[in-house]
Protein backbone atom coordinates (compact mmCIF):
# COMPACT_ATOMS: atom_id res chain seq x y z
CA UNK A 1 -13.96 -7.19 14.26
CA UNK A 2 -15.78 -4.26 14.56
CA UNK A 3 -18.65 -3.66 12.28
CA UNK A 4 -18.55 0.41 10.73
CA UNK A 5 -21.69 2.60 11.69
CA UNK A 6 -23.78 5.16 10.28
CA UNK A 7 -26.11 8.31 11.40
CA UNK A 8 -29.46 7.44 11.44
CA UNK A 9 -29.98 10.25 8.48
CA UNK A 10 -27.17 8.79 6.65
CA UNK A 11 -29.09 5.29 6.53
CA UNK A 12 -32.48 6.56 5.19
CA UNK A 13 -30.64 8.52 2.19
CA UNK A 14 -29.29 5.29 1.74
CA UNK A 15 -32.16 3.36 2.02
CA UNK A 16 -34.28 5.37 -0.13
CA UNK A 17 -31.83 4.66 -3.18
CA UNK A 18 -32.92 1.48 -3.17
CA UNK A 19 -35.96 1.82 -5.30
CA UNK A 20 -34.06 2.49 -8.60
CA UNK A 21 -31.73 -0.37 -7.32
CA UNK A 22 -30.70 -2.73 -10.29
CA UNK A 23 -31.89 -6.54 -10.83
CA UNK A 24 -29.62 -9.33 -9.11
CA UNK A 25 -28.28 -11.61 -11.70
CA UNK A 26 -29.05 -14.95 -9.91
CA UNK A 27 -31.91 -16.44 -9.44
CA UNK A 28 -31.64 -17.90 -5.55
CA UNK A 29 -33.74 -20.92 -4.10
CA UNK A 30 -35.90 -18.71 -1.76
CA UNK A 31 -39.40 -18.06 -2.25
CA UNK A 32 -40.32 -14.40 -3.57
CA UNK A 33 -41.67 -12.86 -0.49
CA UNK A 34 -38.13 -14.20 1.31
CA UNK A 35 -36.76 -11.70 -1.42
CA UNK A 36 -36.06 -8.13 -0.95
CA UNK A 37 -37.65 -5.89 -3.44
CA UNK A 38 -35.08 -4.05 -4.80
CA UNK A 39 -31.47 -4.19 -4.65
CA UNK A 40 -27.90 -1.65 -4.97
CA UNK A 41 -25.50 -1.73 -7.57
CA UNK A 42 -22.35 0.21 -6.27
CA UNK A 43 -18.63 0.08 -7.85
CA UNK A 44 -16.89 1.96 -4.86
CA UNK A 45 -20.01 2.78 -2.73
CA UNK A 46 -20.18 4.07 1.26
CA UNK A 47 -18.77 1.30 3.35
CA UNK A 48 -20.34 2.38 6.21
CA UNK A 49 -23.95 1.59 4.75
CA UNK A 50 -22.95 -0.98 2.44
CA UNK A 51 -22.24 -2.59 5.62
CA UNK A 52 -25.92 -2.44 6.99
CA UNK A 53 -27.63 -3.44 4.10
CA UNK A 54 -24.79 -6.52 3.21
CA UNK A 55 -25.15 -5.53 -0.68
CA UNK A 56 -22.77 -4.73 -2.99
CA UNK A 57 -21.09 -5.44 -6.16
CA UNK A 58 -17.17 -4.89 -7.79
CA UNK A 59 -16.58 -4.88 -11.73
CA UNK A 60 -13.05 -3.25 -11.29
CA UNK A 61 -13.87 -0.56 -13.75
CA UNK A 62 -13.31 1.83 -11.71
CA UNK A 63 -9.55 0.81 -11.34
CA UNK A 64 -6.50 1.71 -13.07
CA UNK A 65 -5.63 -1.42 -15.46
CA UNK A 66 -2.12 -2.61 -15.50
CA UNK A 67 -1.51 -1.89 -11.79
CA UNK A 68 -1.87 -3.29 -8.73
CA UNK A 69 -4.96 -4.11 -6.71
CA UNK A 70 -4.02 -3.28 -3.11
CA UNK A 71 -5.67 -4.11 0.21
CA UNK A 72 -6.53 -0.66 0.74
CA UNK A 73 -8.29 -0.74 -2.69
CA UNK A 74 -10.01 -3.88 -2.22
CA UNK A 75 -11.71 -2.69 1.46
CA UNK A 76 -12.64 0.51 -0.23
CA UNK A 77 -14.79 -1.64 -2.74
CA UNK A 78 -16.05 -4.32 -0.74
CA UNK A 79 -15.36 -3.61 3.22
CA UNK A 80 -12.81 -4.64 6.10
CA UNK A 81 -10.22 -7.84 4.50
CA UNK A 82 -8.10 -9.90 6.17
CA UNK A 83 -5.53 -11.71 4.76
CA UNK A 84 -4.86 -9.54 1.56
CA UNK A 85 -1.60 -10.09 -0.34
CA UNK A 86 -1.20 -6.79 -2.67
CA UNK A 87 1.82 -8.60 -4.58
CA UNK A 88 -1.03 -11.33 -5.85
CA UNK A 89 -3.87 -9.50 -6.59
CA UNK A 90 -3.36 -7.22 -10.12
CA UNK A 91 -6.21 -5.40 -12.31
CA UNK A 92 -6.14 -6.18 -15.73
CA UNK A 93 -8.51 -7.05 -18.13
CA UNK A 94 -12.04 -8.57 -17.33
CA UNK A 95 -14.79 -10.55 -19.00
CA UNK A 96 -16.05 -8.12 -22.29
CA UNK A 97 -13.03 -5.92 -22.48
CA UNK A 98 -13.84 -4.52 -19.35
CA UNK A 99 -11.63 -4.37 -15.92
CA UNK A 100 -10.98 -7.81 -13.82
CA UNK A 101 -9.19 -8.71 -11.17
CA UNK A 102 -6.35 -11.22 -11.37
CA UNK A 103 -4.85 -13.38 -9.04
CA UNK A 104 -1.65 -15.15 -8.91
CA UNK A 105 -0.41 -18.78 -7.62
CA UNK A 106 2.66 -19.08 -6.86
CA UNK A 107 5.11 -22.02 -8.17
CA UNK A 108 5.66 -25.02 -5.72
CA UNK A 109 3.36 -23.30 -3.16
CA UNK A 110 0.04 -24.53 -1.07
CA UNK A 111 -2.60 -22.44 0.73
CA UNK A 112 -1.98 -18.81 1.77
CA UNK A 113 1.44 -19.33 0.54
CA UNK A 114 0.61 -19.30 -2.80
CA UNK A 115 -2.36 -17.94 -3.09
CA UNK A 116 -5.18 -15.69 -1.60
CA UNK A 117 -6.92 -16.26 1.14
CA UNK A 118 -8.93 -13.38 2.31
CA UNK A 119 -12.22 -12.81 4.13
CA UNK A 120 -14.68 -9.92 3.78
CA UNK A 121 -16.53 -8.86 7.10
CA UNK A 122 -20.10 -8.67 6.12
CA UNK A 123 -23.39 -7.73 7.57
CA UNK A 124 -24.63 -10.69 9.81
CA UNK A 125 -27.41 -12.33 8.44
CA UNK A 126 -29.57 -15.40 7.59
CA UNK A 127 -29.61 -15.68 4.24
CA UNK A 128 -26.95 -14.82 1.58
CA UNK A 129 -26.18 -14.65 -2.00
CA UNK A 130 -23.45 -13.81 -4.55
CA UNK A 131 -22.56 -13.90 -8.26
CA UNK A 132 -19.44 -13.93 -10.22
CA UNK A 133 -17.62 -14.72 -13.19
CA UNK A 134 -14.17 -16.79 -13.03
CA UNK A 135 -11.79 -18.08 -16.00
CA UNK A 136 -7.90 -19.81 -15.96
CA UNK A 137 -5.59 -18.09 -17.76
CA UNK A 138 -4.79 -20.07 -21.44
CA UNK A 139 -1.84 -21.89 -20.27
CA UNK A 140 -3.03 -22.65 -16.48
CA UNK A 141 -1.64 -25.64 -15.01
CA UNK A 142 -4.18 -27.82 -13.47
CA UNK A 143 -2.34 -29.84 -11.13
CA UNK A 144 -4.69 -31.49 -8.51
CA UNK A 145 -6.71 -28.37 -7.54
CA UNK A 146 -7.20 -25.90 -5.43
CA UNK A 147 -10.07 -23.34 -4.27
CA UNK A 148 -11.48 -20.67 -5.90
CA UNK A 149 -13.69 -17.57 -6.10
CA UNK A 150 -16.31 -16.28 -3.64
CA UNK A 151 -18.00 -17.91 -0.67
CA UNK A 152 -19.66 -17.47 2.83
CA UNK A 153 -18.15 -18.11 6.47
CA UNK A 154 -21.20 -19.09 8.70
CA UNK A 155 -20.57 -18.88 12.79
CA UNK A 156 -17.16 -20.00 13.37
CA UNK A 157 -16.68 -20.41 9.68
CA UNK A 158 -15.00 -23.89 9.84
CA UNK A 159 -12.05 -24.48 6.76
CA UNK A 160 -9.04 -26.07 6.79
CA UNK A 161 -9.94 -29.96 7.71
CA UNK A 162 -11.38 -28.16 10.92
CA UNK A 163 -14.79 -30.68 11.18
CA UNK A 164 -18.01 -28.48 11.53
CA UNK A 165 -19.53 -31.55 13.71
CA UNK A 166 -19.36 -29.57 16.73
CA UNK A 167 -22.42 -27.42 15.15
CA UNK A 168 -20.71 -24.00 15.76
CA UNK A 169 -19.99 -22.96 12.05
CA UNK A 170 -19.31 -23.60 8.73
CA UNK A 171 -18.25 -22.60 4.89
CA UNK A 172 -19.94 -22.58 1.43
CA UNK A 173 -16.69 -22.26 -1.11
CA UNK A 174 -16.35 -23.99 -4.57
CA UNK A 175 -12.86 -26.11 -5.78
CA UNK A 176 -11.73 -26.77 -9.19
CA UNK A 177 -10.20 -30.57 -9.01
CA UNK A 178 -8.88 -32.91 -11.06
CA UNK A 179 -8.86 -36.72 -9.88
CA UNK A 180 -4.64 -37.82 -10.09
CA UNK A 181 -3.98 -34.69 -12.03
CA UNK A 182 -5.59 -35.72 -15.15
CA UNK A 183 -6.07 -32.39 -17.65
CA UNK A 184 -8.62 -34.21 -19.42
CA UNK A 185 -11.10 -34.30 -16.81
CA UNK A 186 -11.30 -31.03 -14.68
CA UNK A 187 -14.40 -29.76 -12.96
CA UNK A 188 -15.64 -27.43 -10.20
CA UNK A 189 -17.15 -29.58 -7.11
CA UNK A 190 -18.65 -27.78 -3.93
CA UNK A 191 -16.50 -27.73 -0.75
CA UNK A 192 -19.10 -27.11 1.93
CA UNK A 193 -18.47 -27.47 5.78
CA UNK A 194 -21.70 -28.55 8.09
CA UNK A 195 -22.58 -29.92 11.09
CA UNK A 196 -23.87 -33.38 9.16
CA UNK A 197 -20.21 -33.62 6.83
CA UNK A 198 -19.51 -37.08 6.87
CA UNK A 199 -15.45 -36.48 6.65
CA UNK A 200 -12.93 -34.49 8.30
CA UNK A 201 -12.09 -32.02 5.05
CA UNK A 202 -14.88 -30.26 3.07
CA UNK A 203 -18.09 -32.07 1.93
CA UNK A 204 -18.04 -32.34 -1.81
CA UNK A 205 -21.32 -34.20 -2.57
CA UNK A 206 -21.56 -35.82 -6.05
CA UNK A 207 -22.24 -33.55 -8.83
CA UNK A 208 -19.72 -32.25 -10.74
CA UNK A 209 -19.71 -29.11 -13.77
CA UNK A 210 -18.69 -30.43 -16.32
CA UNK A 211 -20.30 -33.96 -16.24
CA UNK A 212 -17.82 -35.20 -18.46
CA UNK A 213 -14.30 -33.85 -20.04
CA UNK A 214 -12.93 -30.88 -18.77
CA UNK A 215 -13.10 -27.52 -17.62
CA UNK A 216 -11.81 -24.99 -20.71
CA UNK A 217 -8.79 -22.88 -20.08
CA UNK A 218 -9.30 -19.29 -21.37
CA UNK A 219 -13.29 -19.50 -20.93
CA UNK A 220 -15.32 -17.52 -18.67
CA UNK A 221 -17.75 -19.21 -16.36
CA UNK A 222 -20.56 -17.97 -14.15
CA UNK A 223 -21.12 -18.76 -10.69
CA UNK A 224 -24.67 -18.13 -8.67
CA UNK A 225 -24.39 -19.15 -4.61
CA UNK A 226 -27.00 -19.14 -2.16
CA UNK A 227 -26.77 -19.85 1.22
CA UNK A 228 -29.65 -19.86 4.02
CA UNK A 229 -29.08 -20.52 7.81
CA UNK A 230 -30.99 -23.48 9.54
CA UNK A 231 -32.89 -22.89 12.63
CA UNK A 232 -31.91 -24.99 16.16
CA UNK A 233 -31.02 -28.03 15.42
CA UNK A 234 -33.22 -28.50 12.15
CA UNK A 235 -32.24 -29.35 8.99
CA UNK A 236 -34.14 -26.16 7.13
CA UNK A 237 -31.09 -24.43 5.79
CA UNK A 238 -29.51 -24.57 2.07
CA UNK A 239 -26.91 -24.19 0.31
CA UNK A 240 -27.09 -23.71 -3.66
CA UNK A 241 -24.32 -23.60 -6.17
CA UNK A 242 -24.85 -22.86 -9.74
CA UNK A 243 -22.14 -23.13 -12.51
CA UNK A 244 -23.61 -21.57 -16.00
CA UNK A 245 -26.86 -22.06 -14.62
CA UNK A 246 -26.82 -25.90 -13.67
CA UNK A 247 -26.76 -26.95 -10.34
CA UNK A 248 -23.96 -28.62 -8.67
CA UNK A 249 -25.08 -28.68 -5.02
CA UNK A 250 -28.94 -27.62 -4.28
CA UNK A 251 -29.58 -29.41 -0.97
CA UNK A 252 -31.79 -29.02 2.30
CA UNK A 253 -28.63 -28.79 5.21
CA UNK A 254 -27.96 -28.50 8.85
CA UNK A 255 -24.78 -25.44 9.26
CA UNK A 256 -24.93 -25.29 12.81
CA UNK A 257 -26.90 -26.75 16.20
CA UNK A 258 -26.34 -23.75 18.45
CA UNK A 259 -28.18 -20.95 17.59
CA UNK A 260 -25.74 -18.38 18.65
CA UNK A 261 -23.68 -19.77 15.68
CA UNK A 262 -25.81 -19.58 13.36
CA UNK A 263 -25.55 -16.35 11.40
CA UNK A 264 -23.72 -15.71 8.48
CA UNK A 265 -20.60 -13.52 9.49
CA UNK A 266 -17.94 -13.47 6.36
CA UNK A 267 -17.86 -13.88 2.98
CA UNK A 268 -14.60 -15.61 1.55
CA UNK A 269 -12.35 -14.89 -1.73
CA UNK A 270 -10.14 -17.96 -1.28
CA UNK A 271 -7.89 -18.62 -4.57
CA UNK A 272 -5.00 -21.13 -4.19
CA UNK A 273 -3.69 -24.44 -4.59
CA UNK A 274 -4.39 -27.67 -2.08
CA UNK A 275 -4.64 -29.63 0.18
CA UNK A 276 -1.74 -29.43 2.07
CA UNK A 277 -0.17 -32.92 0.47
CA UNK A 278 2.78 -31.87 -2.48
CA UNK A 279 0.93 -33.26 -5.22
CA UNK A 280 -1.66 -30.45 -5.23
CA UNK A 281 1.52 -28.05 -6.36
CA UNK A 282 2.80 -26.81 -9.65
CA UNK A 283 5.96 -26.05 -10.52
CA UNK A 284 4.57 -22.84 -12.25
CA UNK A 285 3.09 -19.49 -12.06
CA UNK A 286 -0.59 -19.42 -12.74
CA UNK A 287 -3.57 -16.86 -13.11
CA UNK A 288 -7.27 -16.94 -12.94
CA UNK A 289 -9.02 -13.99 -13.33
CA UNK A 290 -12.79 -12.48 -11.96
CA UNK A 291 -14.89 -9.84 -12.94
CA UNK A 292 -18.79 -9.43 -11.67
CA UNK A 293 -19.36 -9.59 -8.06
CA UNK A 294 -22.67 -9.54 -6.84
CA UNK A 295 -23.36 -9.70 -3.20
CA UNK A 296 -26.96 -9.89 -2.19
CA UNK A 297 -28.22 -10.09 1.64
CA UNK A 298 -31.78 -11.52 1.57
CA UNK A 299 -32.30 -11.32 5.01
């Protein structure tokens, strides 16, 4: 995919906005001088530069409520999709009365069947990170799980029970699961591809948000990601998930072993059901709604 361009006059204007940019709103696992120094808050924003710098962020207010959220709409705000499905994406209303954006699952449905799966061309880089705010409509139906929200594609950008062993990509995404469909205990998990994942399907470590019980229908919950590339074939990259604030996956990792793999390349907004096996489906139509994205390149 090609990447859009800019004048070299166009970028400085640009550029030079950055000193009145605004604060990120997570707090990623890099050291201070890794950190830019200021950042850009945009709502619609020029593409074309958005694309060099990698940052950007999408509160929906600037869209119609009640209507539809097409593909056209959603490249205008964050840059070249794939995937989009205009009859399941919908802008209605977000976390403090503001704008959202809501996405539908479809009844007895898996996947991209039911759901969204879309990817965002981003600026390549090294080191990555994005906020956002997520909640399941009042009378969602948990079934087994699914995937859901934001994430990062890194080199070949392995997914679907695709092993990353072979060191030439990998994915940062986050699932909501529940063990034998049990609505009493419901909790996001990471879903991480790397070279080092010990299955076939995504790497879900250990910790879990919440601990204990369940996730709350209705309820809006925060989400910080960082991701960092690793170097050859060292284990010096990371991957961070943060739900509320706590940490659910904060680890040292290996993505890739060939370094001309190794840079971030996509950024994900997967939102559907499964697993591919028909006990990850529900016989009805469900919504969970976001509002807040944040997209930081740190280098």
């Amino acid at each position: 995919m090609l990447k859009p361009t800019v004048n070299i006059a166009a970028f400085f204007m640009f550029a030079a906005l950055l000193i009145t940019g605004c604060k990120k709103s997570g707090q990623p696992i890099t050291k201070e001088e890794e950190k830019k120094p200021a950042d850009v808050v945009e709502t619609t924003g020029d593409i074309a530069a958005r694309a060099i710098l990698g940052d950007f962020s999408v509160n929906w207010n600037n869209r119609t409520s009640q209507t539809t959220y097409t593909a056209a709409q959603a490249e205008a705000d964050m840059g070249n999709v794939s995937g989009w499905q205009d009859s399941r994406a919908y802008i209605t209303s977000g976390k403090d009365g503001t704008n959202g954006c809501r996405i539908t699952l479809l009844p007895n449905a898996l996947s991209g069947a039911g759901g969204m799966i879309t990817d965002v061309d981003i600026s390549d880089g090294t080191a990555y990170e994005l906020d956002f705010d997520v909640k399941f409509h009042s009378q969602f139906n948990w079934s087994r799980g699914g995937k859901v929200g934001f994430g990062f594609k890194i080199g070949d950008g392995n997914t679907g029970c695709d092993p990353a062993t072979d060191g030439n990509g990998g994915s940062l995404r986050l699932m909501w699961y529940s063990p034998n469909s049990d609505p009493n205990r419901v909790f996001f998990q990471p879903y991480v591809y790397h070279r080092d994942m010990p299955g076939t399907c995504g790497d879900t470590y250990t910790t879990r948000y919440p601990s204990s019980g369940a996730l709350q229908k209705g309820v809006w919950y925060h989400v910080h990601m960082y991701i960092k590339s690793n170097t050859g074939s060292n284990k010096d990259g990371r991957a961070q998930i943060l739900i509320n604030g706590t940490a659910i996956l904060d680890v040292s990792i290996r993505w890739t072993t060939n370094d001309t793999k190794r840079l971030i390349r996509n950024m994900t907004f997967h939102t559907f059901r499964g697993g591919s096996d028909s006990y990850w489906a529900a016989p009805s139509t469900d919504y969970i709604y976001y509002d807040n994205l944040v997209v930081n390149k740190i280098n």
